[in-house]
C-alpha atoms as a PDB file:
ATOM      1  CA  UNK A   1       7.386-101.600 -52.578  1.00  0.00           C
ATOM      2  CA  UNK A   2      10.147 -98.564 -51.518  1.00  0.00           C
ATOM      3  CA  UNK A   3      13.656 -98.719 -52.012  1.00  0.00           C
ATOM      4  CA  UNK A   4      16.030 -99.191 -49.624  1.00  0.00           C
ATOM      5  CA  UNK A   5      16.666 -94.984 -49.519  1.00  0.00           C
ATOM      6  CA  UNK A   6      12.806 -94.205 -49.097  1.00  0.00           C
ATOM      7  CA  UNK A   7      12.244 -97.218 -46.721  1.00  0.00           C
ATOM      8  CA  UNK A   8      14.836 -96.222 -44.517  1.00  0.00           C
ATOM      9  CA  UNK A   9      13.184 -92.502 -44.630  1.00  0.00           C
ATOM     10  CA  UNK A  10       9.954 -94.253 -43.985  1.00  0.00           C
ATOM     11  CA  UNK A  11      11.540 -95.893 -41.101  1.00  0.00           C
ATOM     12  CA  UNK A  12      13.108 -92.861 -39.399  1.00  0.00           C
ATOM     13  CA  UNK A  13      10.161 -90.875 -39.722  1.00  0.00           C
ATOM     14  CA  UNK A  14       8.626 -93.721 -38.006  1.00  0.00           C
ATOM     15  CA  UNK A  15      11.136 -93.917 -35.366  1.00  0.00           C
ATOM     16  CA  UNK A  16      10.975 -90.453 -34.594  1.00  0.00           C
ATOM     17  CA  UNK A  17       7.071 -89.522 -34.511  1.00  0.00           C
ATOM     18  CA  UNK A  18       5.751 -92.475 -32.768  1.00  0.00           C
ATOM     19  CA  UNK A  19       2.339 -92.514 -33.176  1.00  0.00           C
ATOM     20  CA  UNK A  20       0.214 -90.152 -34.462  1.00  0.00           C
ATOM     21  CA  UNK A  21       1.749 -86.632 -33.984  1.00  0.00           C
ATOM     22  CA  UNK A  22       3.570 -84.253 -35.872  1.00  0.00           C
ATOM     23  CA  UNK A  23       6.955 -84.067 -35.284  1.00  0.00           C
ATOM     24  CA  UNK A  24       9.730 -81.192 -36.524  1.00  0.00           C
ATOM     25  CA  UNK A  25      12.207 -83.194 -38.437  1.00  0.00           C
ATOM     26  CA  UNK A  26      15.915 -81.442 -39.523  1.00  0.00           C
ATOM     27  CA  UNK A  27      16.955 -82.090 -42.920  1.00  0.00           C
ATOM     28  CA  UNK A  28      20.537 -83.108 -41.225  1.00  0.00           C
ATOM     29  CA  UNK A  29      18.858 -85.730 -39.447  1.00  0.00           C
ATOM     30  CA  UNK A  30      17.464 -87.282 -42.559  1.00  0.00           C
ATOM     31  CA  UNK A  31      20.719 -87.096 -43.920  1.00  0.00           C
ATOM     32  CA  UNK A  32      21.899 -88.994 -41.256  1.00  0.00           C
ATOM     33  CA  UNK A  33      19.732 -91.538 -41.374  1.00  0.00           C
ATOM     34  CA  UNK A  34      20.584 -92.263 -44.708  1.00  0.00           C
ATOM     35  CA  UNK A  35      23.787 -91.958 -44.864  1.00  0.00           C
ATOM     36  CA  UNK A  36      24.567 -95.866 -44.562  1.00  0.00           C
ATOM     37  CA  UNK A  37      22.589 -96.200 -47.407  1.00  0.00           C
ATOM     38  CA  UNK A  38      24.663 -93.904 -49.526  1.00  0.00           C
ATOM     39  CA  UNK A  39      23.481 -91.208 -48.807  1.00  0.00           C
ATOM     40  CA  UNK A  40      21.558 -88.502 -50.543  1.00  0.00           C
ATOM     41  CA  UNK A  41      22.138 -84.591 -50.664  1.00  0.00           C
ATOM     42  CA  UNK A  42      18.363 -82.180 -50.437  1.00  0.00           C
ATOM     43  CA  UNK A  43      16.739 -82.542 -53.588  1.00  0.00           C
ATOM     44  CA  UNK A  44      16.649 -86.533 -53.096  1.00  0.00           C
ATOM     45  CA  UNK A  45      15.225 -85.683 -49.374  1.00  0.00           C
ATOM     46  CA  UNK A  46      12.684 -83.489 -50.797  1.00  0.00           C
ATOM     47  CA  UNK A  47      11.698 -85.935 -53.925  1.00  0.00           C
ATOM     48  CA  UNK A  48      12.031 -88.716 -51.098  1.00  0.00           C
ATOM     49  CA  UNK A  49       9.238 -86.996 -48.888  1.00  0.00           C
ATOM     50  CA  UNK A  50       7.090 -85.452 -52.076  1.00  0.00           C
ATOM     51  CA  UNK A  51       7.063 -89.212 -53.162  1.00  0.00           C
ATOM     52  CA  UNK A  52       6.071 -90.783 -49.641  1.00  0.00           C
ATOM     53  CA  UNK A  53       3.212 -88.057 -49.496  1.00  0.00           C
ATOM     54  CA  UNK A  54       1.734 -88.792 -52.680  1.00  0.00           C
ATOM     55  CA  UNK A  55       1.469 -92.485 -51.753  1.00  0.00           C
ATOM     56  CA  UNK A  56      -0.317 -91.727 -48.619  1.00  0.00           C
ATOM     57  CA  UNK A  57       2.467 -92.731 -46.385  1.00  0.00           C
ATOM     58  CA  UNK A  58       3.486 -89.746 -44.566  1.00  0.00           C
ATOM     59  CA  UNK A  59       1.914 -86.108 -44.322  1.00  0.00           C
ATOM     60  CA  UNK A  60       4.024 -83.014 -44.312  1.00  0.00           C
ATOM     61  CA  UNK A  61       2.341 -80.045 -42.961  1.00  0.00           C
ATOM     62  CA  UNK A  62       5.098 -77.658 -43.653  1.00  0.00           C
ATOM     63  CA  UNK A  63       8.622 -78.391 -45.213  1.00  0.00           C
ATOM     64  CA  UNK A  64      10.764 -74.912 -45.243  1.00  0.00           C
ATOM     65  CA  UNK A  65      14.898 -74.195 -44.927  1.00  0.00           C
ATOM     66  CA  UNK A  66      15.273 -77.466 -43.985  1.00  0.00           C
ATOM     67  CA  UNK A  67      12.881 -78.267 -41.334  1.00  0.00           C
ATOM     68  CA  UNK A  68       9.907 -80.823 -42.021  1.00  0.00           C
ATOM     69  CA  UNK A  69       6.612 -80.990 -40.362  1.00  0.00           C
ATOM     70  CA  UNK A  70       6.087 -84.491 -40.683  1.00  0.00           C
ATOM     71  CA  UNK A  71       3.582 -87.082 -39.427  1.00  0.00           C
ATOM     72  CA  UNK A  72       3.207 -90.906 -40.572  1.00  0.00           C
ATOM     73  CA  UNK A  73       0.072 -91.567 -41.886  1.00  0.00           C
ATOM     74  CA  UNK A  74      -1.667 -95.464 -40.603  1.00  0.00           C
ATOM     75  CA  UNK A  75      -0.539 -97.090 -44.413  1.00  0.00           C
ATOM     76  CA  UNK A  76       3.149 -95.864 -43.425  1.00  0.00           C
ATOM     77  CA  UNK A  77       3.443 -97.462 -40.266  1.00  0.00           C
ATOM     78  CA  UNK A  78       1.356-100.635 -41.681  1.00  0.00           C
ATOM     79  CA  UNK A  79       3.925-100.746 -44.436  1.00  0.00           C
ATOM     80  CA  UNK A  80       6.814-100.063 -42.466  1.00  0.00           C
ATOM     81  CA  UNK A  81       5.357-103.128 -39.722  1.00  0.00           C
ATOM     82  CA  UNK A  82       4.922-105.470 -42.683  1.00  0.00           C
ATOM     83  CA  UNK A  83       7.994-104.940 -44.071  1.00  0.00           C
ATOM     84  CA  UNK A  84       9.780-106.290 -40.760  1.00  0.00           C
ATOM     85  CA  UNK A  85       7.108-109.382 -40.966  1.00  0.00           C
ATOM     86  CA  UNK A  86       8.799-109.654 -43.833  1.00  0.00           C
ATOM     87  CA  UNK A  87      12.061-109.374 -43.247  1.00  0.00           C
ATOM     88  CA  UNK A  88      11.811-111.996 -40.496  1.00  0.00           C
ATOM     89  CA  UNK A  89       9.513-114.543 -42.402  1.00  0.00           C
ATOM     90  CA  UNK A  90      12.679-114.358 -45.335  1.00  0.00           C
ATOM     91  CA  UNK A  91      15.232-114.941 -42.374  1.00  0.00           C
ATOM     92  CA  UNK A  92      13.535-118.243 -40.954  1.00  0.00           C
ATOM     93  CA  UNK A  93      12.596-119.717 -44.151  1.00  0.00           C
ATOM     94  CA  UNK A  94      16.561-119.094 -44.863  1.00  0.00           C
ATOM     95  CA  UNK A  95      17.147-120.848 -41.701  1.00  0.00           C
ATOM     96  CA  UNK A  96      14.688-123.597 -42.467  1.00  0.00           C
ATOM     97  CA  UNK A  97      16.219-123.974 -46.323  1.00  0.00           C
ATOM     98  CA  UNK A  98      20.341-124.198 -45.165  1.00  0.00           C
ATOM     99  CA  UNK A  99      18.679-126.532 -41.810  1.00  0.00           C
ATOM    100  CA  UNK A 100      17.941-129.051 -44.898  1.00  0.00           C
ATOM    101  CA  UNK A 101      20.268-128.475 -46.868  1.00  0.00           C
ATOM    102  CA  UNK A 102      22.198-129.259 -44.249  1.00  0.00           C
ATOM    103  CA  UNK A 103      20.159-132.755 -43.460  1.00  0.00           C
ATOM    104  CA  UNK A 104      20.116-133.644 -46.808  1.00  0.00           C
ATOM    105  CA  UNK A 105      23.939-133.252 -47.026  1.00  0.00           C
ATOM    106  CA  UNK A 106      24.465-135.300 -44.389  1.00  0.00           C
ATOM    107  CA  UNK A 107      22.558-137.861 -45.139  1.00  0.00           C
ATOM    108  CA  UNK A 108      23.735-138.032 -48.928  1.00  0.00           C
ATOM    109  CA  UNK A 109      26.946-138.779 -47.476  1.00  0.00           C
ATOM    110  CA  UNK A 110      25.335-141.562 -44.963  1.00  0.00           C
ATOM    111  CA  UNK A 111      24.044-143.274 -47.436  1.00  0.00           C
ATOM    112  CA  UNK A 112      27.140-142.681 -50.201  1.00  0.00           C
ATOM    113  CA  UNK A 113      29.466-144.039 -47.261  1.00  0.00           C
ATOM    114  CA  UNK A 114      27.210-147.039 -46.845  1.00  0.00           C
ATOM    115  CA  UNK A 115      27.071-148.226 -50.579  1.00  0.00           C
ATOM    116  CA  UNK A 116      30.877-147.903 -50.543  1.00  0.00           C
ATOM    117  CA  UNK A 117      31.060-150.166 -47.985  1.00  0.00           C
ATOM    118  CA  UNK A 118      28.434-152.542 -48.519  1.00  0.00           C
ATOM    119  CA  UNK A 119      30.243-152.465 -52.266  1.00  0.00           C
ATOM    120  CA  UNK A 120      33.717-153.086 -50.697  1.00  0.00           C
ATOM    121  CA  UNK A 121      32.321-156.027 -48.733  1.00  0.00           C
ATOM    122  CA  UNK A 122      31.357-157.573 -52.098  1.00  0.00           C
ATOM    123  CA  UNK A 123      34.866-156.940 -53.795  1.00  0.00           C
ATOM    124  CA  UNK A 124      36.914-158.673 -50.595  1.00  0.00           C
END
C-alpha cells in the first residue's frame, strides 16, 4: 500500500499518460499535483518515482533537469483502479453502518418511549 504523497503521484501519472504510452512529465507539474497533499520539493519527486519504479508501477525511460519520461506500467493502473474500488466499498459500508446506527437509534427510543408509558399506565 502507497502513501497518500506516492498515490497521488501514482494517480497523476495515471491521469496524464492514459494508457500505455510514454508521456513527458514536468517536475512543476508533479509539484502541483501534490501540493494539496503538502507538498514535496525534487528530491521527494525523484525518491517518489525511483520508489514507484522499483515496485513495478511506473517506468521512467529518461528523468533529466526536470523532465520525466514516464509510462504506467499494467500493476500501476491495477493498483491505482483498486484503490478507488476501495475507496468506494469503505464509503457505502460507512453509509450502510450510520443507516443502522441510525435504525437502531430510533428504534431504542421506540421501544424506551413505550416502556415509559406502558410503566406510567401501571403507576396511575
Amino acid at each position: 500500500m502507497l502513501d497518500e504523497k506516492t498515490g497521488a503521484l501514482l494517480a497523476a501519472i495515471n491521469g496524464k499518460c492514459g494508457g500505455e504510452s510514454y508521456k513527458i512529465i514536468e517536475e512543476k507539474e508533479f509539484s502541483d499535483c501534490l501540493a494539496r497533499r503538502g507538498g514535496a520539493d525534487r528530491g521527494e519527486i525523484r525518491a517518489m518515482l525511483s520508489f514507484l519504479e522499483a515496485e513495478r508501477l511506473i517506468e521512467i525511460r529518461y528523468a533529466e533537469d526536470g523532465l520525466y519520461c514516464v509510462k504506467p506500467l499494467a500493476e500501476g493502473r491495477k493498483y491505482f483502479e483498486q484503490e478507488r474500488l476501495r475507496t468506494a466499498e469503505r464509503n457505502e459500508r460507512r453509509r450502510s453502518d450510520f443507516l443502522l446506527s441510525l435504525l437502531g437509534a430510533f428504534a431504542g427510543a421506540f421501544l424506551g418511549s413505550l416502556l415509559f408509558w406502558a410503566v406510567s399506565l401501571l403507576w396511575a
